[in-house]
C-alpha atoms as a PDB file:
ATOM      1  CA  UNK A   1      18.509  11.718 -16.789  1.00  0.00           C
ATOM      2  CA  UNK A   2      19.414  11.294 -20.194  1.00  0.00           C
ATOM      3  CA  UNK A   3      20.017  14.012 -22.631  1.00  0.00           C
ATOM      4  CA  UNK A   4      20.038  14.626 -26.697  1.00  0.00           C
ATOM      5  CA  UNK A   5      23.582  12.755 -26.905  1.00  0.00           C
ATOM      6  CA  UNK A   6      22.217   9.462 -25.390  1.00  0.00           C
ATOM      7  CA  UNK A   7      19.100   9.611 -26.872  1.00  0.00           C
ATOM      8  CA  UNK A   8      19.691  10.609 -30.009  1.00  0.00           C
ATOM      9  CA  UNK A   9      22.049   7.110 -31.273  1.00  0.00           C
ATOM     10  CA  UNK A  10      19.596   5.183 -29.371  1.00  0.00           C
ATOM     11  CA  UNK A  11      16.629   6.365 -31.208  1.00  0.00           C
ATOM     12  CA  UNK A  12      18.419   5.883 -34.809  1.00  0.00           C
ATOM     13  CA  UNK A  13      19.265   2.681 -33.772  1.00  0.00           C
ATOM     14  CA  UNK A  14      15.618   1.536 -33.670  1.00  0.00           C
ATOM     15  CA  UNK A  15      15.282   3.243 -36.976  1.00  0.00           C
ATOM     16  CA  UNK A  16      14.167   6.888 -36.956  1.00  0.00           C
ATOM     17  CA  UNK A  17      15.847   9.075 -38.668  1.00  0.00           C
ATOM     18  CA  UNK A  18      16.863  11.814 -36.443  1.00  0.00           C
ATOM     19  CA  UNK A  19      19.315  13.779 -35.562  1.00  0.00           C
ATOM     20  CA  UNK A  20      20.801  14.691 -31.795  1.00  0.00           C
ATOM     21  CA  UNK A  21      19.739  18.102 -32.272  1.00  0.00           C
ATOM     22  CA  UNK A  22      16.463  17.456 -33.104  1.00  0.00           C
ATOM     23  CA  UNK A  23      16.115  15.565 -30.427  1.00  0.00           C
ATOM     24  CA  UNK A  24      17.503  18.343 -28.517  1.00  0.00           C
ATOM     25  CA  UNK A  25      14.395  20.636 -29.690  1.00  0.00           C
ATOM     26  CA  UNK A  26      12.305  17.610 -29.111  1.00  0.00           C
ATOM     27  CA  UNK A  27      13.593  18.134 -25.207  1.00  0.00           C
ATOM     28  CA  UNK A  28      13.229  21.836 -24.957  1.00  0.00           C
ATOM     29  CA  UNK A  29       9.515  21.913 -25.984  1.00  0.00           C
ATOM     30  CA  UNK A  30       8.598  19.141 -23.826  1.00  0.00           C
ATOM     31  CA  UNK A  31       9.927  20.788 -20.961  1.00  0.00           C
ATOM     32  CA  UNK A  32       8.560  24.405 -21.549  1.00  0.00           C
ATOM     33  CA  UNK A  33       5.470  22.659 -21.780  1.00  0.00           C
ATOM     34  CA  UNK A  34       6.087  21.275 -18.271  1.00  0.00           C
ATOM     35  CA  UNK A  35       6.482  17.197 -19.032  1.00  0.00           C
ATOM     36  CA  UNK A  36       9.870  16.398 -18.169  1.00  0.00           C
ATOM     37  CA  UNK A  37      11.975  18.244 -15.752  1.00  0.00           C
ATOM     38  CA  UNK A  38      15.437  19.952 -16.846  1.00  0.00           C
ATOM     39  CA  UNK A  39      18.873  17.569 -15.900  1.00  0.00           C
ATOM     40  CA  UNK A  40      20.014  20.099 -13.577  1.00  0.00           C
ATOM     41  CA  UNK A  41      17.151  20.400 -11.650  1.00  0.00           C
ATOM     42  CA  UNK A  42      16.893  17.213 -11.727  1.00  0.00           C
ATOM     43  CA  UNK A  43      20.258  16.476  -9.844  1.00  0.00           C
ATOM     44  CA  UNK A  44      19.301  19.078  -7.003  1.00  0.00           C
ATOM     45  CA  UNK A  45      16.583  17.151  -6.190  1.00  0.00           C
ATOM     46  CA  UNK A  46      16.934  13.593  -4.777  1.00  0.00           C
ATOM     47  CA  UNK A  47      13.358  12.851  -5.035  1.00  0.00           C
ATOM     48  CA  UNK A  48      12.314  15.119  -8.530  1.00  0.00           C
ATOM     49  CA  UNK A  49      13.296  12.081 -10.439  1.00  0.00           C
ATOM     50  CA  UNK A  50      11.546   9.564  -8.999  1.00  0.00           C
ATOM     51  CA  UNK A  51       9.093   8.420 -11.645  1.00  0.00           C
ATOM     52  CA  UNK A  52       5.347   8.156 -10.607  1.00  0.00           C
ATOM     53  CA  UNK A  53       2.162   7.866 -12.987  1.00  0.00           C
ATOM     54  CA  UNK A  54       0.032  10.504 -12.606  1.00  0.00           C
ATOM     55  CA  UNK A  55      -2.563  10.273  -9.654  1.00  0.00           C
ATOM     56  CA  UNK A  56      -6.292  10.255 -10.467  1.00  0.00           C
ATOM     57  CA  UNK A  57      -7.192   9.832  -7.007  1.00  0.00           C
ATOM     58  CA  UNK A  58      -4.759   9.261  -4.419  1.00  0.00           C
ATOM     59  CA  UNK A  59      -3.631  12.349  -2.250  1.00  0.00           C
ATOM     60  CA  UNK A  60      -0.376  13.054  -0.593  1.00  0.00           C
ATOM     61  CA  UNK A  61      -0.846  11.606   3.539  1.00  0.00           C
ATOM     62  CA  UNK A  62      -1.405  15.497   5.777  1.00  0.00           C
ATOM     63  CA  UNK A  63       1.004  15.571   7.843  1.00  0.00           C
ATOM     64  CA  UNK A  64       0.078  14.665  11.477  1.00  0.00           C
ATOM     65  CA  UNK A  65      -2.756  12.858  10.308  1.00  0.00           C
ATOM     66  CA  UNK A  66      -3.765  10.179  12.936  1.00  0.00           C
ATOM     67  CA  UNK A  67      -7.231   8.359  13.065  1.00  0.00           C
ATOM     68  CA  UNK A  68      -9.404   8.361  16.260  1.00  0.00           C
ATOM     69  CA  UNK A  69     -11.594   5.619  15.093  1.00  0.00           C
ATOM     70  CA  UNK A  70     -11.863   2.010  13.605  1.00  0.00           C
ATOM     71  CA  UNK A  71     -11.448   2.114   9.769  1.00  0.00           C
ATOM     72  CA  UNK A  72     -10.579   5.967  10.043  1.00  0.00           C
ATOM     73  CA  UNK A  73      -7.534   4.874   7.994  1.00  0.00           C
ATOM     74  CA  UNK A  74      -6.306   1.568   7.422  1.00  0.00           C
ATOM     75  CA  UNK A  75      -2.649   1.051   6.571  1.00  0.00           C
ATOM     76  CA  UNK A  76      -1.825  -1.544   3.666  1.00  0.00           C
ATOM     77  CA  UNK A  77       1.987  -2.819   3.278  1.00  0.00           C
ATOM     78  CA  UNK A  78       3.352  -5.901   1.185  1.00  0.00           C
ATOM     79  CA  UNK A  79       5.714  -8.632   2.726  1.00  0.00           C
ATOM     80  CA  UNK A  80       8.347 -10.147   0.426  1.00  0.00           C
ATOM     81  CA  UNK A  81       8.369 -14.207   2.029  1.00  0.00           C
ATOM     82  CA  UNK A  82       9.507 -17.137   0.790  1.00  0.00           C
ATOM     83  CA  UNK A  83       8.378 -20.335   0.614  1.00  0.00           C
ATOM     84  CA  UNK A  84       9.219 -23.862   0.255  1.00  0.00           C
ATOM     85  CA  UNK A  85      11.442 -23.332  -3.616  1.00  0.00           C
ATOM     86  CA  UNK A  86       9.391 -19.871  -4.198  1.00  0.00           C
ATOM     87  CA  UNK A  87       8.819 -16.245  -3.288  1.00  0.00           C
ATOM     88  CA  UNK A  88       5.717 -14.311  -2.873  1.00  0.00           C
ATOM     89  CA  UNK A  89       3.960 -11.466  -1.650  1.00  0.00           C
ATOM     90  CA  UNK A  90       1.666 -11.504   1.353  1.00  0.00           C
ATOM     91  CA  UNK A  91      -0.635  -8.268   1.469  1.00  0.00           C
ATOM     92  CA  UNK A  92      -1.274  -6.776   5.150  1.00  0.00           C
ATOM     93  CA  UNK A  93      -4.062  -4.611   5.579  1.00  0.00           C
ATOM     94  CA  UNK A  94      -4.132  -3.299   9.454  1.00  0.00           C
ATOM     95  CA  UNK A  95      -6.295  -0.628  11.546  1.00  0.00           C
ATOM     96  CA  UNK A  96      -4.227   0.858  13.857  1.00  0.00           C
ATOM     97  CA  UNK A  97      -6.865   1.905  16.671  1.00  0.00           C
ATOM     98  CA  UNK A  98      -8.433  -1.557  16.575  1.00  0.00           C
ATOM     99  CA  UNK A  99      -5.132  -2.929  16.051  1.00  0.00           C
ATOM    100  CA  UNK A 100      -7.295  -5.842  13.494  1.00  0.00           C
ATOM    101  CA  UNK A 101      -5.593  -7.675  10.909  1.00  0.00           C
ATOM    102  CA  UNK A 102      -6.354  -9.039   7.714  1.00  0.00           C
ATOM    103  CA  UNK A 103      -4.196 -10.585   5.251  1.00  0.00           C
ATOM    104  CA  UNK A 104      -3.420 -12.278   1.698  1.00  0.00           C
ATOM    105  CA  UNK A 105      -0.858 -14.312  -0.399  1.00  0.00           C
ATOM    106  CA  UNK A 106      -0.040 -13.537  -3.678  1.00  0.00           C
ATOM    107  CA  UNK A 107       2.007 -14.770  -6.505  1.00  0.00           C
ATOM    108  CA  UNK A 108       2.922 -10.957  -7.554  1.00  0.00           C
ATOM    109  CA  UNK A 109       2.315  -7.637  -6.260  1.00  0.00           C
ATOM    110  CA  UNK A 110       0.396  -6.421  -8.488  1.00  0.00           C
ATOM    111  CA  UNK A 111      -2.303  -3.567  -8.837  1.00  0.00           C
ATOM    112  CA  UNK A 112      -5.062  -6.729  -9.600  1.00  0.00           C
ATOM    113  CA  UNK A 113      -3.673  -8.485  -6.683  1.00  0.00           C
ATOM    114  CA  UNK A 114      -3.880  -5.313  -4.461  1.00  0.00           C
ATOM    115  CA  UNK A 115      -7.390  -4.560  -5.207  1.00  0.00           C
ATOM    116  CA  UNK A 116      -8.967  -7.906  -5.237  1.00  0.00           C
ATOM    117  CA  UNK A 117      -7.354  -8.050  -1.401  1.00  0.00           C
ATOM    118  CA  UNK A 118      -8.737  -4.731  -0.795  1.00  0.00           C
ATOM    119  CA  UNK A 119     -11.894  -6.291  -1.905  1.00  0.00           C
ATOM    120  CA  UNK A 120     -10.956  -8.640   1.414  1.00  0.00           C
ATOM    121  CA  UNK A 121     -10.262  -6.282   3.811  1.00  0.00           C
ATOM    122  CA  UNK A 122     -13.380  -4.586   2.935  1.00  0.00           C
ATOM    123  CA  UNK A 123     -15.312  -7.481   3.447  1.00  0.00           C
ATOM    124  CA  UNK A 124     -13.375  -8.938   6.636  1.00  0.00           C
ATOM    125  CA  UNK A 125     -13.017  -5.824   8.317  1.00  0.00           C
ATOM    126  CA  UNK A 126     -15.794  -6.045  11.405  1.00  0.00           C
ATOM    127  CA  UNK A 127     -16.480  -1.825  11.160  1.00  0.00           C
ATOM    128  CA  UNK A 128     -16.956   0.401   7.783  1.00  0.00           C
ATOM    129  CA  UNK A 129     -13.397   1.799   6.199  1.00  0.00           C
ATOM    130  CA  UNK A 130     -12.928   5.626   5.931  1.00  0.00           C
ATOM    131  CA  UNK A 131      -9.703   5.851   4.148  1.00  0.00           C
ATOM    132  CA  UNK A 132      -6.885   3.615   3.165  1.00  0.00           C
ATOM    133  CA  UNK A 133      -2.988   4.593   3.079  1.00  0.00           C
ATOM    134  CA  UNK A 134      -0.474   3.042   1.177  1.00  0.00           C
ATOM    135  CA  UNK A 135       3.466   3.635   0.709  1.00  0.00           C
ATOM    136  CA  UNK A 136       4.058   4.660  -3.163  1.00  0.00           C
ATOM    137  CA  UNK A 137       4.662   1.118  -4.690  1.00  0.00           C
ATOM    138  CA  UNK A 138       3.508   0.606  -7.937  1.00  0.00           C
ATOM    139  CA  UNK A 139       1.306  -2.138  -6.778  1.00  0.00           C
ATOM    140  CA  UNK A 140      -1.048   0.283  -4.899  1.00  0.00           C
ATOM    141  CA  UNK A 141      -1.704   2.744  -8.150  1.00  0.00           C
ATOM    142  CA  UNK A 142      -3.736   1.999 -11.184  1.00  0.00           C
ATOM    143  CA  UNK A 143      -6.690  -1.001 -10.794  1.00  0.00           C
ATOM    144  CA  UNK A 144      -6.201  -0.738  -6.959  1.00  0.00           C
ATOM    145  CA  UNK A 145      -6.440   3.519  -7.286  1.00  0.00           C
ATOM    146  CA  UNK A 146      -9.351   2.998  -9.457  1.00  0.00           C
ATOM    147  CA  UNK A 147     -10.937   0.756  -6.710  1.00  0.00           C
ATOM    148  CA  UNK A 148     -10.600   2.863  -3.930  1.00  0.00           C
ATOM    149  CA  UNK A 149     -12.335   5.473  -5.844  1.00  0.00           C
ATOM    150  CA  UNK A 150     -15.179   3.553  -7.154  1.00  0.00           C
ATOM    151  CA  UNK A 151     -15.661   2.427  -3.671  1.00  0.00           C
ATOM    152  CA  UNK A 152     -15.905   6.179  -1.841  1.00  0.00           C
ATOM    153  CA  UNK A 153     -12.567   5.815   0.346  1.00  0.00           C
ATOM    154  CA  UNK A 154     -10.286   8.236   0.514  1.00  0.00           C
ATOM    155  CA  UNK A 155      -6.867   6.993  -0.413  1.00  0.00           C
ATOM    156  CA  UNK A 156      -3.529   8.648   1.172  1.00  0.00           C
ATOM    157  CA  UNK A 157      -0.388   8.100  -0.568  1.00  0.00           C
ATOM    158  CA  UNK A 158       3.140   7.899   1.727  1.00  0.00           C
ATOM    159  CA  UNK A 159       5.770  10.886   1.011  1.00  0.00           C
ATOM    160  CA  UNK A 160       8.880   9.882  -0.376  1.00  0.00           C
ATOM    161  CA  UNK A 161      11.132   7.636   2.205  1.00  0.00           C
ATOM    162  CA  UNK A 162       9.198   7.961   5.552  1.00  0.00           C
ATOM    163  CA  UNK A 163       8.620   4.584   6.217  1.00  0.00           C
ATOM    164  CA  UNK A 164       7.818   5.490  10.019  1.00  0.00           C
ATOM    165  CA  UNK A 165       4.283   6.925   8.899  1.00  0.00           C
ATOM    166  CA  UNK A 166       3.451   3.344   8.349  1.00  0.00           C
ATOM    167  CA  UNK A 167       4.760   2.411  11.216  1.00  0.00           C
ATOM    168  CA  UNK A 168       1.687   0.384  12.870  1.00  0.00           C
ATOM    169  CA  UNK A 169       1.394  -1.851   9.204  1.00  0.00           C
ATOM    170  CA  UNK A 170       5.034  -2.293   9.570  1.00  0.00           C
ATOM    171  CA  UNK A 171       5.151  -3.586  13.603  1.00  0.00           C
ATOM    172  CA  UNK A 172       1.974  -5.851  12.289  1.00  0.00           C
ATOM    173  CA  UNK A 173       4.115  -7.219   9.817  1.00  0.00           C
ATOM    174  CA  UNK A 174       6.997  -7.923  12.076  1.00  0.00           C
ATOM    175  CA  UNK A 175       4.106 -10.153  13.850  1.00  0.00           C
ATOM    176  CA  UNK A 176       3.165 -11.729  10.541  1.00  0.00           C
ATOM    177  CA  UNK A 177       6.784 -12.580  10.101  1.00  0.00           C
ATOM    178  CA  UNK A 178       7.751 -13.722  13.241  1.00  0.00           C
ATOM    179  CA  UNK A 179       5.140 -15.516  14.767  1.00  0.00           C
ATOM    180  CA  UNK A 180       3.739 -17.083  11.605  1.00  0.00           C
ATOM    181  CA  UNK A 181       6.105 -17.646   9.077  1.00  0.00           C
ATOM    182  CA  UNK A 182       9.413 -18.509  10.786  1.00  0.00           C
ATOM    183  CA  UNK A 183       6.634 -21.326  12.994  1.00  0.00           C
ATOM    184  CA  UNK A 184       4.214 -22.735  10.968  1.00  0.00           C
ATOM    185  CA  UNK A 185       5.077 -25.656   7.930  1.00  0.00           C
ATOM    186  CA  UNK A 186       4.831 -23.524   4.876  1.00  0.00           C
ATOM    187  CA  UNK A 187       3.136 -25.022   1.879  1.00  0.00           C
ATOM    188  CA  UNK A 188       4.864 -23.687  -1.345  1.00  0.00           C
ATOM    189  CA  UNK A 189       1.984 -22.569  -3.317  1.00  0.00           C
ATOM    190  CA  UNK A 190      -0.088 -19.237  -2.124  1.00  0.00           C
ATOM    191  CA  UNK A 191      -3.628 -21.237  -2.787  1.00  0.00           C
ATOM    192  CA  UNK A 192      -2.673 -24.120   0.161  1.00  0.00           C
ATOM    193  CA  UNK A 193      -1.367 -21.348   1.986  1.00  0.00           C
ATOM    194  CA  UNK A 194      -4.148 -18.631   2.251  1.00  0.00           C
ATOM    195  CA  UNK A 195      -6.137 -20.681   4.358  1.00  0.00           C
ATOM    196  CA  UNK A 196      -3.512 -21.491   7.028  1.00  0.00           C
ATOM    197  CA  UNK A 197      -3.297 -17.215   7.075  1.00  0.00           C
ATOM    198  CA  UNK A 198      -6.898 -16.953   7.622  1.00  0.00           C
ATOM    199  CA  UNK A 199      -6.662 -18.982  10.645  1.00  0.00           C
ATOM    200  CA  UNK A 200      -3.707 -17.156  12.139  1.00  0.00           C
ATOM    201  CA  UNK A 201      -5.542 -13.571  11.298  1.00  0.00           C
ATOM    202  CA  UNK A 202      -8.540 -15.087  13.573  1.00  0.00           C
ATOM    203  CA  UNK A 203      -6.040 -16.018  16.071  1.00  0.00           C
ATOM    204  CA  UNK A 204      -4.734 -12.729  15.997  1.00  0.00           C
ATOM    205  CA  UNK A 205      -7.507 -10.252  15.732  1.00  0.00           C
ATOM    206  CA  UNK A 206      -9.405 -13.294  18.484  1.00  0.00           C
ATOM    207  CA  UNK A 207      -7.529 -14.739  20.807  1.00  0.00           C
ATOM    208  CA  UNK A 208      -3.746 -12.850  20.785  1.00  0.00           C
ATOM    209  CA  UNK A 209      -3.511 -10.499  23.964  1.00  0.00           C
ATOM    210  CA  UNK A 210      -2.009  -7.216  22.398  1.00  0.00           C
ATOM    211  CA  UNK A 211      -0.011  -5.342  24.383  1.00  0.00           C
ATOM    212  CA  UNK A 212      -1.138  -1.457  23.262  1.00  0.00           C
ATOM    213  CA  UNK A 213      -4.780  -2.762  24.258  1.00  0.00           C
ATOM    214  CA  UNK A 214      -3.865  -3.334  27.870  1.00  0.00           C
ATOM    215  CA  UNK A 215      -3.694  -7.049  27.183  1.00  0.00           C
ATOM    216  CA  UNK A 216      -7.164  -7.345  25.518  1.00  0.00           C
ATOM    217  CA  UNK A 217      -7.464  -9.076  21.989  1.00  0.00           C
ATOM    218  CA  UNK A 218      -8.474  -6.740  19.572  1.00  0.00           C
ATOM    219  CA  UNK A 219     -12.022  -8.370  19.009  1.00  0.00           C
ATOM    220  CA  UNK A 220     -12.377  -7.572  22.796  1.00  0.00           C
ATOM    221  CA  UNK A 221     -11.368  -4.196  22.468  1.00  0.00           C
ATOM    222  CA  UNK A 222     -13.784  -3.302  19.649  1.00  0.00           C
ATOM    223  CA  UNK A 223     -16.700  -4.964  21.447  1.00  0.00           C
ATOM    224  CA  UNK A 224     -16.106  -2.779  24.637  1.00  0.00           C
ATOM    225  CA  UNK A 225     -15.759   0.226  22.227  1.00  0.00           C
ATOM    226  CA  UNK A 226     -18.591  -0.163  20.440  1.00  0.00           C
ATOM    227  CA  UNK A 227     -20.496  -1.247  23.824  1.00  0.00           C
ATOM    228  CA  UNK A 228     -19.617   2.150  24.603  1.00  0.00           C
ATOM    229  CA  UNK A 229     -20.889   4.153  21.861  1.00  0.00           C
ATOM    230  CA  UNK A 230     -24.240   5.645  22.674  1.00  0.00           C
ATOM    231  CA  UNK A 231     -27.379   4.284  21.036  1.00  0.00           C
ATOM    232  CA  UNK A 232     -28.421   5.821  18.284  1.00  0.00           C
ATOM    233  CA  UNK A 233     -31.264   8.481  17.948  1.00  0.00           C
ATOM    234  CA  UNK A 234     -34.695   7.429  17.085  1.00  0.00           C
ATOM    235  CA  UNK A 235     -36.138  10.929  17.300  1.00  0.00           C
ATOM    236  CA  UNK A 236     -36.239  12.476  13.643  1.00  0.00           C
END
């Protein structure tokens, strides 16, 4: 949002030798070349200057999108907690047919953190992932983009401040927070910690009634869904 006058003494101060209207030029040609967005259009947007890195991979979540099967899309959020003297991060990766958990402490949310807990969820998760959608943090771009690609899923980015679209993550969470957290004796460091999550994600996903499952646990719910699927063909 700055122009040629800010610029400009900032860029002499750090010892180029420029002046504001070169800068100015500078400006112009970036922006008939279509790299940076003019000030005023700027301001009539809310959302146009919102800086993102380019996307190699992710795609913009279609609207009405909902999944109709286990790992059709998996919703990922990030927790800010705090522990004993610290904060962290704890990563939540949930299915929202399923309604199965899986989770991770961090130090940082970072893009390495992100995908080595996708590397997790793909490995915890008791059906085969689809797609994976994520709100627009920085966290979930770069290594974790690169990931998702390598690994053939499909990931869906959140539009701009609709926080409802990840609504089932976001309940999960409340779950995470509330009946794990403000409970259980926190260590304060996330590798004494992670373990005491993995036993509360088996309670969840094993042995916690859930309410939009008509009181089944969610492991129950995916064995009687899958006990339902019909066999598959042997003819060729």
């Amino acid at each position: 949002m700055w122009g040629k006058a800010k610029l400009g003494p900032l860029l002499r101060d750090q010892g180029f030798i420029v002046s504001d209207a070169t800068v100015g030029r500078i400006l112009k040609a970036l922006m008939e070349r279509g790299l940076i967005q003019p000030v005023p259009r700027l301001r009539k947007n809310p959302y146009a200057h919102r800086w993102s890195a380019k996307r190699k991979h992710a795609v913009r979540l279609p609207k009405g999108l909902k999944p109709d099967k286990p790992g059709g899309v998996v919703q990922i959020d990030t927790v800010f907690i705090t522990l004993p003297g610290r904060a962290i991060k704890h990563f939540t990766a949930y299915d929202p047919v399923a309604r199965w958990t899986v989770a991770k402490a961090f130090n940082r949310a970072t893009a390495r953190s992100a995908s080595l807990f996708l590397e997790k969820v793909l490995a915890e998760l008791p059906f085969a992932v689809e797609a994976i959608q994520v709100d627009g943090g920085s966290e979930f771009k770069a290594e974790f983009e690169e990931a998702c690609q390598t690994k053939g899923l499909v990931l869906y980015e959140l539009p701009p401040k609709s926080p409802k679209l990840n609504g089932a993550v976001e309940r999960c969470n409340g779950a995470w927070r509330y009946e794990f957290y403000a409970v259980y004796d926190l260590p304060n460091s996330v590798d004494a910690l992670n373990p005491i999550l993995d036993s509360f994600q088996h309670l969840y996903n094993h042995h916690r009634p859930h309410g939009a499952l008509a009181g089944m646990t969610p492991a129950r719910y995916l064995a009687k869904l899958q006990a339902n699927e019909p066999p598959p063909s042997h003819m060729c």
